[in-house]
N, C-alpha and C. Protein backbone atom coordinates (compact mmCIF):
# COMPACT_ATOMS: atom_id res chain seq x y z
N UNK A 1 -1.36 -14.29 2.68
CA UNK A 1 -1.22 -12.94 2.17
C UNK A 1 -0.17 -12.94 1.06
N UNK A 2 -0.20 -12.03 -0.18
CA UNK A 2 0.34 -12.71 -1.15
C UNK A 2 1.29 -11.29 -0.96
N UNK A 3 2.26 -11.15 -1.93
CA UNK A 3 3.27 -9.77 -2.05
C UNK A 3 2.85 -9.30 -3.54
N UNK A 4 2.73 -8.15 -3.78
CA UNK A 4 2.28 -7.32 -5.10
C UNK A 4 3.39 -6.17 -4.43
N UNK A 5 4.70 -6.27 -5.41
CA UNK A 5 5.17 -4.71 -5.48
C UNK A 5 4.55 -3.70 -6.35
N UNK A 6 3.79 -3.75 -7.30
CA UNK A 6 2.73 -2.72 -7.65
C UNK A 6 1.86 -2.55 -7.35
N UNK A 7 1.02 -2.95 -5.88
CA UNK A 7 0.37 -2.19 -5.56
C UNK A 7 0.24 -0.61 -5.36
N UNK A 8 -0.29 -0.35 -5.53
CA UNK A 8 -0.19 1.83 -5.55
C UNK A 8 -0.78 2.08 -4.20
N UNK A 9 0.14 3.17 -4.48
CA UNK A 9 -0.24 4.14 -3.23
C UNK A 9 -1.41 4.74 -3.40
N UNK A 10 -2.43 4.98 -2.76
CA UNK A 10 -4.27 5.92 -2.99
C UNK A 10 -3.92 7.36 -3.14
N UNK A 11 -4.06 7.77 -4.20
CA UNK A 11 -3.83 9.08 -4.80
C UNK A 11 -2.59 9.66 -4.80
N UNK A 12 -1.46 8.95 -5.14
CA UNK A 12 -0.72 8.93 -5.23
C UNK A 12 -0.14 8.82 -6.66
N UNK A 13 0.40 10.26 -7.66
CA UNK A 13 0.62 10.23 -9.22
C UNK A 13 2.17 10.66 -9.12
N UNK A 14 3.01 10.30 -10.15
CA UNK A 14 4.47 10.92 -10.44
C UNK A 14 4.54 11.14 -11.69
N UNK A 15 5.42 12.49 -12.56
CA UNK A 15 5.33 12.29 -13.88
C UNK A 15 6.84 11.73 -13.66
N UNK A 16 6.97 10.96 -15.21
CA UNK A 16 7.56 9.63 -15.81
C UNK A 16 9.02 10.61 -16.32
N UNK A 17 8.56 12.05 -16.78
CA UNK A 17 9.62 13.15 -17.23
C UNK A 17 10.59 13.51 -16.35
N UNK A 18 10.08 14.38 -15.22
CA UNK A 18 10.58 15.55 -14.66
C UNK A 18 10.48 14.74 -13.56
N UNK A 19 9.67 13.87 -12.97
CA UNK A 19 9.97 13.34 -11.40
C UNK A 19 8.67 14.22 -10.50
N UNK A 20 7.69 15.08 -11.19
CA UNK A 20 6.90 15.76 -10.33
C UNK A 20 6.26 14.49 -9.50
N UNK A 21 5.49 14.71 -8.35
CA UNK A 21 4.81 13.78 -7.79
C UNK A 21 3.76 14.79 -6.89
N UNK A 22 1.89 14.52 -7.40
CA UNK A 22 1.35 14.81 -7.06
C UNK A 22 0.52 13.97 -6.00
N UNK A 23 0.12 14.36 -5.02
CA UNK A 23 -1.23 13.63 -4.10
C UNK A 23 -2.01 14.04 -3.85
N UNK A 24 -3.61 13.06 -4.84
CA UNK A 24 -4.72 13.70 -5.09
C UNK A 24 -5.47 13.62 -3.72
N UNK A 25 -6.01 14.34 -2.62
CA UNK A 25 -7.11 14.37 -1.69
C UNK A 25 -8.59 15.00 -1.90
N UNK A 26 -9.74 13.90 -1.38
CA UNK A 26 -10.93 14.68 -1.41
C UNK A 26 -10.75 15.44 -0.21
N UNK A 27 -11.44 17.07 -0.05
CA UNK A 27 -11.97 17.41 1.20
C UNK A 27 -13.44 16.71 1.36
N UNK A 28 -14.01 16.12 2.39
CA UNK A 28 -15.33 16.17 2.64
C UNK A 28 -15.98 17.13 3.97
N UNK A 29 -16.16 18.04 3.11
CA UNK A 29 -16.73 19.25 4.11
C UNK A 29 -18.10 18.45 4.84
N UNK A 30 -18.76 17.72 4.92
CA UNK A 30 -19.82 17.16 5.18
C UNK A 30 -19.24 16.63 6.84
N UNK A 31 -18.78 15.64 6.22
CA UNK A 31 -18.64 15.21 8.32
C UNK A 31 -16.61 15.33 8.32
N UNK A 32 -16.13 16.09 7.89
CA UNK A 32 -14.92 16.35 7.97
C UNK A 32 -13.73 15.21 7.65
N UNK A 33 -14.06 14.40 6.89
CA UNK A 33 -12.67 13.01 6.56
C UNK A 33 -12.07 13.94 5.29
N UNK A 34 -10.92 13.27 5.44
CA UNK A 34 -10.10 13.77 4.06
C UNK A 34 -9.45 11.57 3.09
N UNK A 35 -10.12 11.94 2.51
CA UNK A 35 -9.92 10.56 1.35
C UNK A 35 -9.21 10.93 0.27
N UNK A 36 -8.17 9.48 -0.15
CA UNK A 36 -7.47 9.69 -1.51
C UNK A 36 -8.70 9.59 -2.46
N UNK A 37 -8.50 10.93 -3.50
CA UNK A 37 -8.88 11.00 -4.65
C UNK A 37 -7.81 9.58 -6.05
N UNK A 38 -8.48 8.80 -6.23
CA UNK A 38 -7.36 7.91 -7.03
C UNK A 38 -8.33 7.81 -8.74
N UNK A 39 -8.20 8.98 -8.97
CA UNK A 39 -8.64 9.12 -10.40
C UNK A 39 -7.75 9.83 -11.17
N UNK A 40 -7.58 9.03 -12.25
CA UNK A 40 -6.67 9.45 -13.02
C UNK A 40 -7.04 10.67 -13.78
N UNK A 41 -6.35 11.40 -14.82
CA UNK A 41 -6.68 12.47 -15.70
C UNK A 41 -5.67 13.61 -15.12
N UNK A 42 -5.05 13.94 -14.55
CA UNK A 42 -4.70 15.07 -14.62
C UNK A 42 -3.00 15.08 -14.99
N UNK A 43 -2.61 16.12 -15.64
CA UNK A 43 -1.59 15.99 -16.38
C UNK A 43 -0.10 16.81 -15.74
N UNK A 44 1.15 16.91 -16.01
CA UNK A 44 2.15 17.44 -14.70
C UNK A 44 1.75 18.73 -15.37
N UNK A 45 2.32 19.77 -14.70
CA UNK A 45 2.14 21.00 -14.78
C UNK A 45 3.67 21.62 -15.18
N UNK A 46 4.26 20.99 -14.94
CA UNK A 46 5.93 21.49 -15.63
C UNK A 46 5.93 20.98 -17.11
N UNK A 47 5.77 19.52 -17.60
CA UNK A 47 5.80 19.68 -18.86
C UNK A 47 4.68 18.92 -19.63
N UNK A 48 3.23 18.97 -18.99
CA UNK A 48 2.13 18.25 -19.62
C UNK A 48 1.96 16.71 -19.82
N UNK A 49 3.44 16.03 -19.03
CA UNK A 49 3.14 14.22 -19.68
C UNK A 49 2.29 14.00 -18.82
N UNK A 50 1.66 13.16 -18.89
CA UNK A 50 0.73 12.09 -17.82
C UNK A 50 1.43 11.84 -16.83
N UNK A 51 0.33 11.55 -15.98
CA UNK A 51 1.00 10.88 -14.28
C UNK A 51 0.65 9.72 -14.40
N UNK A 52 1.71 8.90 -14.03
CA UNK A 52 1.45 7.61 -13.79
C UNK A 52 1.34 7.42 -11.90
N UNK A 53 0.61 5.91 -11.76
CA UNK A 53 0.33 5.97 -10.26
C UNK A 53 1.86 5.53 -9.70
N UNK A 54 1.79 5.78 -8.24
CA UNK A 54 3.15 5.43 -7.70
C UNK A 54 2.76 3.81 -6.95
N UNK A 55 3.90 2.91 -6.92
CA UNK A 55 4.08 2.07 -6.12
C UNK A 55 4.26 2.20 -5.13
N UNK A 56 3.88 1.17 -4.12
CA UNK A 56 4.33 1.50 -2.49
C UNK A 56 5.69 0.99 -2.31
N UNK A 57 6.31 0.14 -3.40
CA UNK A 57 8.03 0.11 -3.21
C UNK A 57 8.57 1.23 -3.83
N UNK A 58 8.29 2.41 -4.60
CA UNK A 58 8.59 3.26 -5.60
C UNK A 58 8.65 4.32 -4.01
N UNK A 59 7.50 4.14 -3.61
CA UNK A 59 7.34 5.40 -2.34
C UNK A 59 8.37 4.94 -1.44
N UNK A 60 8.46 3.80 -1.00
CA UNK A 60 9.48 3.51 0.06
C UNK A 60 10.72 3.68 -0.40
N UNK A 61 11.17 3.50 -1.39
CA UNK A 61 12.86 3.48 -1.64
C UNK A 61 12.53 5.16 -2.05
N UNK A 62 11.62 5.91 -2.27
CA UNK A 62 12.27 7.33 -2.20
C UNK A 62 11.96 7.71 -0.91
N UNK A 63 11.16 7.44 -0.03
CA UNK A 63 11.39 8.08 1.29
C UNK A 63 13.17 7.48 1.90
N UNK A 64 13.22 6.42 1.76
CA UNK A 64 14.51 5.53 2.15
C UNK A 64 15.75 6.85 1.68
N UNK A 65 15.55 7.32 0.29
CA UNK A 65 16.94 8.08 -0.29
C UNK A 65 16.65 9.13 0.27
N UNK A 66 15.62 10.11 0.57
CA UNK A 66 14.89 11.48 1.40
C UNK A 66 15.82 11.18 3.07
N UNK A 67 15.55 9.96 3.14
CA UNK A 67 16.14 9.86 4.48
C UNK A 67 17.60 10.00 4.82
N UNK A 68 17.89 9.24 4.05
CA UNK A 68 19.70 9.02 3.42
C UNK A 68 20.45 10.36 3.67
N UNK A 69 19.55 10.97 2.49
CA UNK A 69 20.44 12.28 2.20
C UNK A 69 19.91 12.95 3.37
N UNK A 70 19.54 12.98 3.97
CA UNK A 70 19.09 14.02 5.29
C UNK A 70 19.62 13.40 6.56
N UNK A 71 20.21 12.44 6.46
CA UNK A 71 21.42 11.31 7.73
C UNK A 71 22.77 12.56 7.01
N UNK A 72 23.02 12.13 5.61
CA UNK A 72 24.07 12.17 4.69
C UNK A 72 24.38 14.69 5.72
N UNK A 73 23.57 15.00 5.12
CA UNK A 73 23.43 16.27 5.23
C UNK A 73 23.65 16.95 7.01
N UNK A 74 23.11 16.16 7.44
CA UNK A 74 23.51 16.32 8.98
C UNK A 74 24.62 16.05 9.52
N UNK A 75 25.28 14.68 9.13
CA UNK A 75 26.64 14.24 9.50
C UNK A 75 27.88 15.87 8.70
N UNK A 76 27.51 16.07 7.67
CA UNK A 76 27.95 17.45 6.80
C UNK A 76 28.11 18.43 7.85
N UNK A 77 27.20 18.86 7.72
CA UNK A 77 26.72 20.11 9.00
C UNK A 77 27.52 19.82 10.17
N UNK A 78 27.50 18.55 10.76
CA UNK A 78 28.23 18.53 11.65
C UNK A 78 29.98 18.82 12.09
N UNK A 79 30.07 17.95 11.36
CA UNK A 79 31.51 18.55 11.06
C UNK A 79 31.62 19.83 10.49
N UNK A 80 31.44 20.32 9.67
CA UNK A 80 31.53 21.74 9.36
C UNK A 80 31.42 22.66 10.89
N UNK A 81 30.44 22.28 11.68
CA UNK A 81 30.31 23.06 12.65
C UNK A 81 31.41 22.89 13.85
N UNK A 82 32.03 21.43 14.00
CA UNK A 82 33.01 20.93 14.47
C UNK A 82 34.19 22.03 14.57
N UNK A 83 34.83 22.15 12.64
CA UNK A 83 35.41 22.72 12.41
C UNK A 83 35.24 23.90 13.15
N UNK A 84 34.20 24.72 12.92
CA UNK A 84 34.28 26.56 13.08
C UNK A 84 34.32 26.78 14.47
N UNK A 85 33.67 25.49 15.32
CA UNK A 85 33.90 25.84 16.60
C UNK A 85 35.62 25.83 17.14
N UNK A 86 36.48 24.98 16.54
CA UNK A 86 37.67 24.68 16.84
C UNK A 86 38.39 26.23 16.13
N UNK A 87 37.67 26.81 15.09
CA UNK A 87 38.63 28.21 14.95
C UNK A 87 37.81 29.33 15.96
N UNK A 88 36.62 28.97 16.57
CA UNK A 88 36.18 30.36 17.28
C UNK A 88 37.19 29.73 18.43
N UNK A 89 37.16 28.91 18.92
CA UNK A 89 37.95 28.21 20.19
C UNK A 89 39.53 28.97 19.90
N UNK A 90 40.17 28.89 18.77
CA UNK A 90 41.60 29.25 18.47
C UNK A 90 41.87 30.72 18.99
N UNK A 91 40.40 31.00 18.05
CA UNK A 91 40.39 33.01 17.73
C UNK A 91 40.45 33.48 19.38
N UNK A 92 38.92 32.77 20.18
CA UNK A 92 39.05 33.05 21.43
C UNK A 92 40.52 33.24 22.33
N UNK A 93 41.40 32.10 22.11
CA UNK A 93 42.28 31.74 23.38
C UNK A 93 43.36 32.47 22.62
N UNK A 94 43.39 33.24 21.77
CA UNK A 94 44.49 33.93 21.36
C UNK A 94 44.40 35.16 21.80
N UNK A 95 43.10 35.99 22.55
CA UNK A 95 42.96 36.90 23.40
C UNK A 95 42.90 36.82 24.74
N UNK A 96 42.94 36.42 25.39
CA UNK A 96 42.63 35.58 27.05
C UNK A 96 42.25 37.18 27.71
N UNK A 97 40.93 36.83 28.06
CA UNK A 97 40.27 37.65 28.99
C UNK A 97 39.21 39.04 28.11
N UNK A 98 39.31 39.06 26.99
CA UNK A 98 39.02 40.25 26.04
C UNK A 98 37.66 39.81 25.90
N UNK A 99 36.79 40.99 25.36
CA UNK A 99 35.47 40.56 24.63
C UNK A 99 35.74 39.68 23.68
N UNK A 100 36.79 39.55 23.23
CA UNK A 100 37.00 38.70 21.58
C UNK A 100 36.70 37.52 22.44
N UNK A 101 37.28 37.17 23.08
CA UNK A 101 37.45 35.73 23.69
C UNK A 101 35.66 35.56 24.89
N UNK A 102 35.37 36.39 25.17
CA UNK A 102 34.07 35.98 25.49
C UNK A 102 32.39 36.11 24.59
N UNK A 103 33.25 36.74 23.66
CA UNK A 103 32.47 36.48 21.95
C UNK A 103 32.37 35.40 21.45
N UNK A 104 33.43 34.62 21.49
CA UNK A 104 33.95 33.48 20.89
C UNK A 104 32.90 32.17 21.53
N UNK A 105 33.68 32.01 22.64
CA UNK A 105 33.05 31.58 24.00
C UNK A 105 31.65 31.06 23.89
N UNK A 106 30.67 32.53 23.59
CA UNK A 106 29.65 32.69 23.73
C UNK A 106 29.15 31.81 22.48
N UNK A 107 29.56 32.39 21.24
CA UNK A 107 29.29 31.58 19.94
C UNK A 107 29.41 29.73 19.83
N UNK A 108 30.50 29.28 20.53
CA UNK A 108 30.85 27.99 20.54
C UNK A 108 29.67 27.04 21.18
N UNK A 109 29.22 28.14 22.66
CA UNK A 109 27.93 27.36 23.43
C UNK A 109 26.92 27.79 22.32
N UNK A 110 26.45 28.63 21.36
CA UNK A 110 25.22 28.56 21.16
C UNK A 110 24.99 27.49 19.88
N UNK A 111 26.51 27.61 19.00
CA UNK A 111 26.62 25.80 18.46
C UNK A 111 26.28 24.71 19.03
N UNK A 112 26.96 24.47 20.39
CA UNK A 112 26.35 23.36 20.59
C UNK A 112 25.19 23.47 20.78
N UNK A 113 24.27 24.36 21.61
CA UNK A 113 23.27 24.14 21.76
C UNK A 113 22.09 23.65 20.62
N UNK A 114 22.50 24.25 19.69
CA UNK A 114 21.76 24.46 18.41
C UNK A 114 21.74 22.85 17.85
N UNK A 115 22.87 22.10 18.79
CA UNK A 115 23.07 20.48 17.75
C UNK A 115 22.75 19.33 18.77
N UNK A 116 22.18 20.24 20.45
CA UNK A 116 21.47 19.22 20.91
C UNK A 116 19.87 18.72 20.49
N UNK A 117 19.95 17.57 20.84
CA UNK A 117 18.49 17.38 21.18
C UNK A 117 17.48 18.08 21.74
N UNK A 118 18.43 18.34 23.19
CA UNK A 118 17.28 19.28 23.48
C UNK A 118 17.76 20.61 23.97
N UNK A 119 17.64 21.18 23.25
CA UNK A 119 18.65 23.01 23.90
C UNK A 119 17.89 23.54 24.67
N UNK A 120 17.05 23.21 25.49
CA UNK A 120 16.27 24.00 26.64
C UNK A 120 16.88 23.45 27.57
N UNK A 121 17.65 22.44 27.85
CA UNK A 121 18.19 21.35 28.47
C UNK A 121 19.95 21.75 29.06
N UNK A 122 20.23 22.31 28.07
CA UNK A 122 21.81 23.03 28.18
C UNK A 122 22.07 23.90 29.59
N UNK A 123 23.40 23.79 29.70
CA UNK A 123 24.01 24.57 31.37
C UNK A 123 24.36 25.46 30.64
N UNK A 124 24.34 26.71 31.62
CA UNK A 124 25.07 28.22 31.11
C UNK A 124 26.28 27.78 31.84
C-alpha cells in the first residue's frame, strides 16, 4: 500500500481566498444512499474564486486544530467557572444562613453540575 498525501477527500472543495469549504452530496431519492458528488465547477459564494479539492491530510490537520481549540476553549471555561464559583462560595459564607447564602449555594451546585459528564448523575 503506497502513501499519497493528496489524495482528496469525495466531494470535498475549499476556496484558496477566504477558507470557505464546501461538501458536494448526491441525494438518491431512488433507493435512499447519499454519495459524494466530486465534480468540479462550482465557484465560493463569498468571493467567486474556484474551489479547489481538499486533501485528506488538509482535512485531518484541520479537524486536529477544530479539536485543539475546543480542548483549548473548555480548559478556558473551566477555570473561569472555577473562579465564579469561589466568589459565589465567598458572597455565600459572608451571609451564613440567609437566602443570599442559599442562592449562592444553589448556583455553585448547578455549575458543577453543568461540567459533569453526567448531570443526571449528581446528589442534591
Amino acid at each position: 500500500m503506497s502513501f499519497d498525501p493528496d489524495i482528496h477527500v469525495p466531494g470535498a472543495w475549499r476556496c484558496a481566498k477566504c477558507g470557505f469549504r464546501l461538501q458536494q452530496m448526491n441525494l438518491n431519492a431512488q433507493d435512499g444512499t447519499v454519495t459524494s458528488r466530486d465534480q468540479a465547477g462550482d465557484v465560493c459564494p463569498n468571493d467567486g474564486a474556484p474551489l479547489w479539492r481538499v486533501t485528506w491530510k488538509d482535512d485531518a490537520a484541520e479537524a486536529f486544530d477544530q479539536i485543539q481549540a475546543l480542548i483549548d476553549e473548555n480548559a478556558r471555561l473551566r477555570e473561569a467557572n472555577g473562579i465564579l464559583e469561589d466568589a459565589l462560595q465567598e458572597v455565600g459564607d459572608d451571609y451564613p444562613g440567609s437566602s443570599c447564602q442559599q442562592w449562592c449555594q444553589h448556583q455553585v451546585k448547578a455549575a458543577r453540575a453543568a461540567l459533569s459528564p453526567n448531570p443526571e448523575q449528581q446528589e442534591d
